[in-house]
N, C-alpha and C. Protein backbone atom coordinates (compact mmCIF):
# COMPACT_ATOMS: atom_id res chain seq x y z
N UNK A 1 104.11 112.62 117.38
CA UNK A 1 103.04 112.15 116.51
C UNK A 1 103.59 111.88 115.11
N UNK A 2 103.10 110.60 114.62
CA UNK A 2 103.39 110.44 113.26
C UNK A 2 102.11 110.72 112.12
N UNK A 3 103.02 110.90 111.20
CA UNK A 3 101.92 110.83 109.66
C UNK A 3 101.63 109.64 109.44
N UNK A 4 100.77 109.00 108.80
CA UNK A 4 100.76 107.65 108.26
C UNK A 4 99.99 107.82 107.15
N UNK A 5 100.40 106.94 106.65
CA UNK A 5 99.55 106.59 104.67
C UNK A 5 99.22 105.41 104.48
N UNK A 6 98.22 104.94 103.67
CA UNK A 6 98.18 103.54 103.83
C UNK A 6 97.81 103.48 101.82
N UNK A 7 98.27 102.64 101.11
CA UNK A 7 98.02 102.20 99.68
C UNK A 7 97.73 101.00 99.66
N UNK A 8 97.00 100.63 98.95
CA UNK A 8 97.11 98.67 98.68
C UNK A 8 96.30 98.73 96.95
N UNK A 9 96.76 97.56 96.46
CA UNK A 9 95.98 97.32 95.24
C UNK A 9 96.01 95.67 95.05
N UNK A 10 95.46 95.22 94.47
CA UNK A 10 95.22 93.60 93.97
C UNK A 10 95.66 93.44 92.38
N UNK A 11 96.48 93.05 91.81
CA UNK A 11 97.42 92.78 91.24
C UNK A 11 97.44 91.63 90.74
N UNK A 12 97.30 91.36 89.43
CA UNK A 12 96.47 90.04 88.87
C UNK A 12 97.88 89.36 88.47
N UNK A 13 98.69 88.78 89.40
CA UNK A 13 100.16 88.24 88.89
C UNK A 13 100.74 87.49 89.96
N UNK A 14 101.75 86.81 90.02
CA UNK A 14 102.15 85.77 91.24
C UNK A 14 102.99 86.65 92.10
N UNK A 15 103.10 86.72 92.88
CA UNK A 15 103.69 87.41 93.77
C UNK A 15 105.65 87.69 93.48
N UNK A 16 105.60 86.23 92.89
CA UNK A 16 107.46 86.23 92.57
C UNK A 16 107.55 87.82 91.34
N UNK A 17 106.31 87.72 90.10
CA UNK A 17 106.25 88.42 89.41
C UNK A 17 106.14 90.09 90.16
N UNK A 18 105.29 90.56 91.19
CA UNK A 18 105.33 91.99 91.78
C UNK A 18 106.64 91.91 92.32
N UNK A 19 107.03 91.21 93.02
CA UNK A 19 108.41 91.08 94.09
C UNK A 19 109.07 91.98 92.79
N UNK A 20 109.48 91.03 91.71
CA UNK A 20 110.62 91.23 90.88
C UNK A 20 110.18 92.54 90.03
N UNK A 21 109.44 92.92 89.89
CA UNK A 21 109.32 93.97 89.06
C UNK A 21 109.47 95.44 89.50
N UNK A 22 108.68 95.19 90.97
CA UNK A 22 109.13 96.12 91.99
C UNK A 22 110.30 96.92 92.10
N UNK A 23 111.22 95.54 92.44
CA UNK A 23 113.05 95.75 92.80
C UNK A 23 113.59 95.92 91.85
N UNK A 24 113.36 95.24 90.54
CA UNK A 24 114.20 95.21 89.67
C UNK A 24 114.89 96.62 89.07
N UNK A 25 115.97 96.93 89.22
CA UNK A 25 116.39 98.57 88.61
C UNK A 25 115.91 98.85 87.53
N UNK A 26 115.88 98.62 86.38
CA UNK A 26 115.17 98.68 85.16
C UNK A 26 113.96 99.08 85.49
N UNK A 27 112.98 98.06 86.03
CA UNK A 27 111.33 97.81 85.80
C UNK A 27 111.51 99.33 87.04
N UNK A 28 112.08 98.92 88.07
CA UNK A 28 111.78 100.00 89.21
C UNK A 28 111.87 101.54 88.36
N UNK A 29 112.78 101.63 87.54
CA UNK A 29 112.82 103.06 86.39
C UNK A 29 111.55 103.29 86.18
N UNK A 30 110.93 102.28 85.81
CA UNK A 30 109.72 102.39 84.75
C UNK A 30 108.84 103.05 85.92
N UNK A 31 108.10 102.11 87.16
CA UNK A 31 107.06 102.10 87.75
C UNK A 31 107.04 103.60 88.56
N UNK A 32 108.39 104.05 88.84
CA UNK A 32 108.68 105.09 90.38
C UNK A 32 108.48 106.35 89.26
N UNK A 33 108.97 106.44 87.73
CA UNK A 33 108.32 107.91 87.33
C UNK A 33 107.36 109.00 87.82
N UNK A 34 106.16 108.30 88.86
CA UNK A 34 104.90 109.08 89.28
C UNK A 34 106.07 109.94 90.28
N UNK A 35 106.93 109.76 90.90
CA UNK A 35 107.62 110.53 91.92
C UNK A 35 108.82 111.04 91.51
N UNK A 36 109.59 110.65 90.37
CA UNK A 36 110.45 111.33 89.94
C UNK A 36 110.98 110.67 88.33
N UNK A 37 110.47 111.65 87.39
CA UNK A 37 111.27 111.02 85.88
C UNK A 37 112.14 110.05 85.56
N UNK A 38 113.21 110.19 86.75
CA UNK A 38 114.56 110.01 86.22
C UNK A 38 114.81 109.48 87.45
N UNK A 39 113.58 108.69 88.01
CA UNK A 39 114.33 107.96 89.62
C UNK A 39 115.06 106.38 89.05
N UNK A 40 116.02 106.33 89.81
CA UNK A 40 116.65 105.18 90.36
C UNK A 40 117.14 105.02 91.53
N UNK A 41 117.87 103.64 91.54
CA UNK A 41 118.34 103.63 93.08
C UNK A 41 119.84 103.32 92.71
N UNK A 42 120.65 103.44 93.78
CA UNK A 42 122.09 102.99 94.20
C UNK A 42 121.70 101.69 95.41
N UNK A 43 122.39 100.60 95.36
CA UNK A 43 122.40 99.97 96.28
C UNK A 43 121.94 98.40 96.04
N UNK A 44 121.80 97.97 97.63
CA UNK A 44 121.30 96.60 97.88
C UNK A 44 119.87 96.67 98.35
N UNK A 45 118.87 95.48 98.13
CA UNK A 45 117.62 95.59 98.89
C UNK A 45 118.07 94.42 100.10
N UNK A 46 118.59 93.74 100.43
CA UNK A 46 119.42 92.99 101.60
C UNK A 46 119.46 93.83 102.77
N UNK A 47 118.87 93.25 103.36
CA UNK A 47 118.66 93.53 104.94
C UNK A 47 120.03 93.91 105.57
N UNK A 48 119.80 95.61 106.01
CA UNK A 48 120.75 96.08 106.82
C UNK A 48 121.80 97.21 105.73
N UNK A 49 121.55 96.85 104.16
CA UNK A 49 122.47 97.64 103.48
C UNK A 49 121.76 98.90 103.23
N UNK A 50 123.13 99.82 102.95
CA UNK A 50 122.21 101.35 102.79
C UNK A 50 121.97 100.94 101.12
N UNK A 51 120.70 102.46 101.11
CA UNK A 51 120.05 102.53 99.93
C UNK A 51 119.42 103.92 99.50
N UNK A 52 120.33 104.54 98.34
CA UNK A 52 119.95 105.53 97.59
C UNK A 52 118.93 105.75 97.00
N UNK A 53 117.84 106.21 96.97
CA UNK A 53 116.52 106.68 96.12
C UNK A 53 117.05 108.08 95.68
N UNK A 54 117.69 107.87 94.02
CA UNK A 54 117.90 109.48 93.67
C UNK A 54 116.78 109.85 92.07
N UNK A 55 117.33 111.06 91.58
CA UNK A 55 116.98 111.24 90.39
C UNK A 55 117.66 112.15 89.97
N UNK A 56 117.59 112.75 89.35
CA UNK A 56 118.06 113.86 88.26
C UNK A 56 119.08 114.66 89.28
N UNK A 57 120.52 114.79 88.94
CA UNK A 57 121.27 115.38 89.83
C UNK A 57 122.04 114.39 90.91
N UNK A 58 121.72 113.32 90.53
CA UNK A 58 121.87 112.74 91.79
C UNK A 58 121.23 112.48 93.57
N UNK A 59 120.51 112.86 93.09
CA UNK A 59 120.15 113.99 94.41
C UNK A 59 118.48 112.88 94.94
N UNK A 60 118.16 113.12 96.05
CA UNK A 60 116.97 112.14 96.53
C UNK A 60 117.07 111.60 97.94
N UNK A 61 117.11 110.52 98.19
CA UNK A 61 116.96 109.78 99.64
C UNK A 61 117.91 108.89 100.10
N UNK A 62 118.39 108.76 101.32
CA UNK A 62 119.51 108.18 102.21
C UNK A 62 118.34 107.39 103.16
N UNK A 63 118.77 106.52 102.67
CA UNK A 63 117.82 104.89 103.35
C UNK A 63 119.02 103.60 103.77
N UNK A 64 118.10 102.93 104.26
CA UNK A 64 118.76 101.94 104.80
C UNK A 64 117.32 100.41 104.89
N UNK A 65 117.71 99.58 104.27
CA UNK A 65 116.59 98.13 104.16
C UNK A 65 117.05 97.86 105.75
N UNK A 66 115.58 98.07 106.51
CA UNK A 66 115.66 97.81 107.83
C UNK A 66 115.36 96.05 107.77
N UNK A 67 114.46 95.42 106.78
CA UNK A 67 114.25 93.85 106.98
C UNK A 67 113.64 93.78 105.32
N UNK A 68 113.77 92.17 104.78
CA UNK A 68 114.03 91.91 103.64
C UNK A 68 113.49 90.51 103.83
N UNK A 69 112.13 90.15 103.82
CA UNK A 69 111.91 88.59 103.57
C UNK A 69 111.29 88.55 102.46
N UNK A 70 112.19 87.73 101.44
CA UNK A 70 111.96 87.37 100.49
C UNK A 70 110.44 87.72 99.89
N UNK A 71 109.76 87.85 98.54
CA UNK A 71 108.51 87.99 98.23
C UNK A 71 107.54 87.52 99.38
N UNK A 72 107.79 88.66 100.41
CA UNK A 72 106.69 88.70 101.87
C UNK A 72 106.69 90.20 102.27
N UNK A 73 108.14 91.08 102.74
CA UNK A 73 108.09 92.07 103.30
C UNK A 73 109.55 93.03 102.67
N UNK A 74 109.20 94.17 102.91
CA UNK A 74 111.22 94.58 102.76
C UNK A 74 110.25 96.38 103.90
N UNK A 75 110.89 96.67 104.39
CA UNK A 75 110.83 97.71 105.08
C UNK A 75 111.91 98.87 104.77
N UNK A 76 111.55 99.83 104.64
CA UNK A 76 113.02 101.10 104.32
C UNK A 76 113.29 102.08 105.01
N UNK A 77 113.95 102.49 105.92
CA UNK A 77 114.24 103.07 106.98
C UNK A 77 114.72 104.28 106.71
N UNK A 78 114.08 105.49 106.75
CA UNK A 78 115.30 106.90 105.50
C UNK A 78 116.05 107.46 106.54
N UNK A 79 116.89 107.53 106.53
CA UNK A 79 118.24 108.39 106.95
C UNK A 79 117.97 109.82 106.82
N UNK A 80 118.22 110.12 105.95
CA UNK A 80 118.41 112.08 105.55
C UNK A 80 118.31 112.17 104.00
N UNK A 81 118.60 112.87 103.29
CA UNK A 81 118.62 113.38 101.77
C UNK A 81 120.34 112.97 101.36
N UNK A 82 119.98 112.94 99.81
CA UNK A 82 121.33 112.84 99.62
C UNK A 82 121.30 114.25 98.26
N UNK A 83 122.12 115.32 98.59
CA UNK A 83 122.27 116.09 97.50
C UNK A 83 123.21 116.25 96.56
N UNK A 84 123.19 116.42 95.29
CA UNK A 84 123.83 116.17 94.21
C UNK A 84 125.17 115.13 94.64
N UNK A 85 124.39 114.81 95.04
CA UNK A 85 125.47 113.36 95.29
C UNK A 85 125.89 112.85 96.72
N UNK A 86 125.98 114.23 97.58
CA UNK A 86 126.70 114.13 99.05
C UNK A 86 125.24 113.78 99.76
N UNK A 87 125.76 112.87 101.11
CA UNK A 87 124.40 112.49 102.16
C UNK A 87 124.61 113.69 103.08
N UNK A 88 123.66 113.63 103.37
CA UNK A 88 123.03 114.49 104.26
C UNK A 88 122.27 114.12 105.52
N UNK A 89 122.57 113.75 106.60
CA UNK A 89 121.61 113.89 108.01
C UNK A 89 121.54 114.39 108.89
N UNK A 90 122.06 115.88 108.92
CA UNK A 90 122.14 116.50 109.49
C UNK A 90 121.53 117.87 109.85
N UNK A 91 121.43 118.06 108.79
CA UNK A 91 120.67 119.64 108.05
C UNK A 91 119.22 119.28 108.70
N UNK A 92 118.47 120.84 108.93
CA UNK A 92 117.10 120.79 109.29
C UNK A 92 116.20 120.54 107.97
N UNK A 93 116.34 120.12 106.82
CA UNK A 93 115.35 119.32 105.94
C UNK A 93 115.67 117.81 105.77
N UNK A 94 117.04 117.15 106.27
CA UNK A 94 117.11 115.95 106.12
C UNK A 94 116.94 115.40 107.13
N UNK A 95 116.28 116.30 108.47
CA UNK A 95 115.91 115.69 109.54
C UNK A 95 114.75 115.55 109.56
N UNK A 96 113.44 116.29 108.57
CA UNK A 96 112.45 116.06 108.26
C UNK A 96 111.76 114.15 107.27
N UNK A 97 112.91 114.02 106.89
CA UNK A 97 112.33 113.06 106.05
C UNK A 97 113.67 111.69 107.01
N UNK A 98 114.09 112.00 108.38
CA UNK A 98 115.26 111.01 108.66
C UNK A 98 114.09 110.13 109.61
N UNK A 99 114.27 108.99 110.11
CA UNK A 99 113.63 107.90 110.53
C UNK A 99 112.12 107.90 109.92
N UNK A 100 111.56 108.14 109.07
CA UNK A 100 110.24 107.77 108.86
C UNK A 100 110.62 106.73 107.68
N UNK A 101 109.57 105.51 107.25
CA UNK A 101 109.53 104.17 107.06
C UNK A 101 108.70 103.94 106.23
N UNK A 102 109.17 103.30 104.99
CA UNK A 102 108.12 102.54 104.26
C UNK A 102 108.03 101.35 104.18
N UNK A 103 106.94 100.52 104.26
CA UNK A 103 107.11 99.06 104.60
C UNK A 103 106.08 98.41 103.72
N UNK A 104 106.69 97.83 102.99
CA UNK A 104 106.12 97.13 101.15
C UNK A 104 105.45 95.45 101.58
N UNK A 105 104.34 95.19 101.94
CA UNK A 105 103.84 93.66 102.59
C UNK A 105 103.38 92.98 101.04
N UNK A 106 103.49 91.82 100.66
CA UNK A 106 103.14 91.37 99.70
C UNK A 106 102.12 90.08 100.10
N UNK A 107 101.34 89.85 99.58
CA UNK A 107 100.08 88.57 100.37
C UNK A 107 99.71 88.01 98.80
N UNK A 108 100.25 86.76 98.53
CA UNK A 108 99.96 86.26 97.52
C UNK A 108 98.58 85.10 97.91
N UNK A 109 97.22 85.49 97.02
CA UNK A 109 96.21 84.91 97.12
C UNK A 109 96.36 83.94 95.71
N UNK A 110 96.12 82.84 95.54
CA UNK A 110 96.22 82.07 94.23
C UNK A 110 97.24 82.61 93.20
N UNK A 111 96.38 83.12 92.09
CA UNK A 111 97.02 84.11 90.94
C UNK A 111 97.39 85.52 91.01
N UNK A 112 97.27 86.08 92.40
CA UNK A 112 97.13 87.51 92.34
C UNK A 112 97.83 87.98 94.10
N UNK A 113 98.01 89.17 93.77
CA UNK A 113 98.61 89.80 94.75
C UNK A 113 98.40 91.01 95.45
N UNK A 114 97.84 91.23 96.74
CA UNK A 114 97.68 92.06 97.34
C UNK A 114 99.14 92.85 97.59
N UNK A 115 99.11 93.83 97.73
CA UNK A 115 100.34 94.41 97.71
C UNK A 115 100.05 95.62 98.54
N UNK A 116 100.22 96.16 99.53
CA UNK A 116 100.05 96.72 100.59
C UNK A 116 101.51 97.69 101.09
N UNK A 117 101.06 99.44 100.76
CA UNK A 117 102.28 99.93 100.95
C UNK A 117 102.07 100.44 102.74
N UNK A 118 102.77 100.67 103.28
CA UNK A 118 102.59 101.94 104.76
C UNK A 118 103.78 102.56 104.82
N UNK A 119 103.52 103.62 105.13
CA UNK A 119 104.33 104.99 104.89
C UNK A 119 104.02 105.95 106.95
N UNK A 120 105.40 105.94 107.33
CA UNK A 120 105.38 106.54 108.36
C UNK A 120 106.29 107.83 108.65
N UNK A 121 105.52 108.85 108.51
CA UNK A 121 106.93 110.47 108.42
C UNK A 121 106.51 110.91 109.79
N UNK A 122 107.85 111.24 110.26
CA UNK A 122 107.77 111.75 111.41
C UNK A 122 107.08 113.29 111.25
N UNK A 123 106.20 113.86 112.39
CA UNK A 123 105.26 114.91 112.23
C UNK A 123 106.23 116.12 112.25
N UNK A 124 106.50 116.74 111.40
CA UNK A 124 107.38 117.76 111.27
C UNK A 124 106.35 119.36 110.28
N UNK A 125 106.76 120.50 110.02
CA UNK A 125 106.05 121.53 109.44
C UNK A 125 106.14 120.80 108.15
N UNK A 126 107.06 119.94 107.65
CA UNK A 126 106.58 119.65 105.99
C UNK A 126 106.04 118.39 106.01
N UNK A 127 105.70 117.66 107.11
CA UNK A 127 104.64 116.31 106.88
C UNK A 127 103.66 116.35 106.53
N UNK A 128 103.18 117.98 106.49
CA UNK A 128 101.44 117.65 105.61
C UNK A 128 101.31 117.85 104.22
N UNK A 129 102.58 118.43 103.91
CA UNK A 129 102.85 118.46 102.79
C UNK A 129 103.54 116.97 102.36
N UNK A 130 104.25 116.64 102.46
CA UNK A 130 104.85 115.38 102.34
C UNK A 130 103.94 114.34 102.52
N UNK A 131 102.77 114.11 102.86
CA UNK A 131 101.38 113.54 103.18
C UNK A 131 101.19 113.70 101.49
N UNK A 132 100.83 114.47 101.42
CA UNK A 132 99.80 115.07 100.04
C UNK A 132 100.31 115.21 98.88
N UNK A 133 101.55 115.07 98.54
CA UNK A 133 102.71 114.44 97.97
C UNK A 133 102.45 112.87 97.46
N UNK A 134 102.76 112.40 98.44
CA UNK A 134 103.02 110.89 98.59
C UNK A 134 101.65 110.36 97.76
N UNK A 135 100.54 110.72 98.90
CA UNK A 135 99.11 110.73 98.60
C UNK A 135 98.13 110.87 97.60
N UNK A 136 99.43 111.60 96.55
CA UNK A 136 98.98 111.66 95.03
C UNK A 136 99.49 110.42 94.26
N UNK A 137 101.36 110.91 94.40
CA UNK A 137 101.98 110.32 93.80
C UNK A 137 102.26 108.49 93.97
N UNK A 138 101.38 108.26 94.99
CA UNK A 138 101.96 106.49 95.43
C UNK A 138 100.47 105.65 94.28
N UNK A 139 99.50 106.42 94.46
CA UNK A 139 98.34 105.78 93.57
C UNK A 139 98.66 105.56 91.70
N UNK A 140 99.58 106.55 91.90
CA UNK A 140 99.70 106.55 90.19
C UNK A 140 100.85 105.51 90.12
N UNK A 141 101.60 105.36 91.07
CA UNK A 141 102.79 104.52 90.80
C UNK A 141 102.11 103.15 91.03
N UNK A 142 101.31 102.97 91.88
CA UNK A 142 101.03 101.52 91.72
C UNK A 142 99.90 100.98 90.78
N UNK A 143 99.35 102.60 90.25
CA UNK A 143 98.65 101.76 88.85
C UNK A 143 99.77 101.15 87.66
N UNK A 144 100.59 102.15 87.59
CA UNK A 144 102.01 101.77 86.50
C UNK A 144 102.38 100.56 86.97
N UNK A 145 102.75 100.32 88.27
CA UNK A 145 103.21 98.95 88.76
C UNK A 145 102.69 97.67 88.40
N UNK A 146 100.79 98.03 88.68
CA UNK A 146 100.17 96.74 88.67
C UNK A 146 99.70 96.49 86.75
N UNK A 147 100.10 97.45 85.86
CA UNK A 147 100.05 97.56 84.43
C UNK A 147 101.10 96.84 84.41
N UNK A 148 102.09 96.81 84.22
CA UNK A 148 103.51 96.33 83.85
C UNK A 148 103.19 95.03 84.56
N UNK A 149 103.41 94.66 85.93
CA UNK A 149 102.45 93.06 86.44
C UNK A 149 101.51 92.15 85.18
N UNK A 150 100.87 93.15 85.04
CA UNK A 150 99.58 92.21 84.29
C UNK A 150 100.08 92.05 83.05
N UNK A 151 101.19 92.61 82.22
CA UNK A 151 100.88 92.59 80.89
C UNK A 151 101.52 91.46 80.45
């Protein structure tokens, strides 16, 4: 059994504008704070390359961009943890957060953009926690997101 989450917001901006602000390392600094201060990423968003989600320490998520169509879709596939620097998929907490999926849909209506997150964790003892987590922290990030969009 899986967890699932579902987010969406409408986003008063062209879709090229969420795409890019999203990905962009910089803007991505700005918007991902709701989940970690000091998040960034290591990597490519290109289909098939791995991809670091860390923060402070180094330390955070071992992913991989499962698919990447242009301002339409990008999907993220997590691997295991990465700690103070070293990956991890092996350990019984980086098997908790290994194959579950976030998948970012973008639907550009005229001037504005639906933006539609889904979130899939495999059902493990910390998925209800990791639920309620997310479940806080994904609403505040996409108000920051769709602020920075509009301004």
């Amino acid at each position: 059994m899986e967890e699932k989450l579902h987010f969406e917001t409408v986003i008063n901006a062209p879709v090229r504008k969420v795409w890019d602000t999203m990905l962009n390392l910089e803007t991505y600094k700005q918007w991902t704070k709701a989940f970690e201060p000091t998040s960034y990423y290591e990597g490519s968003w290109e289909k098939g390359s791995k991809m670091k989600f860390l923060g402070t320490g180094g330390s955070g998520m071992l992913s991989e961009i499962a698919e990447n169509i242009p301002q339409k879709f990008i999907s993220i596939r997590h691997l295991g943890l990465v700690t103070n620097g070293v990956e991890d998929t092996t350990s019984e907490e980086s098997k908790k957060w290994s194959q579950g999926t976030e998948n970012y849909t973008f639907v550009e209506n005229g001037s504005e953009t639906l933006l539609k997150i889904d979130l899939e964790m495999k059902s493990s003892e910390g998925s209800k926690e990791m639920s309620a987590m997310f479940g806080d922290m994904w609403p505040k990030a996409l108000k920051k997101l769709k602020e920075m969009c509009e301004a």
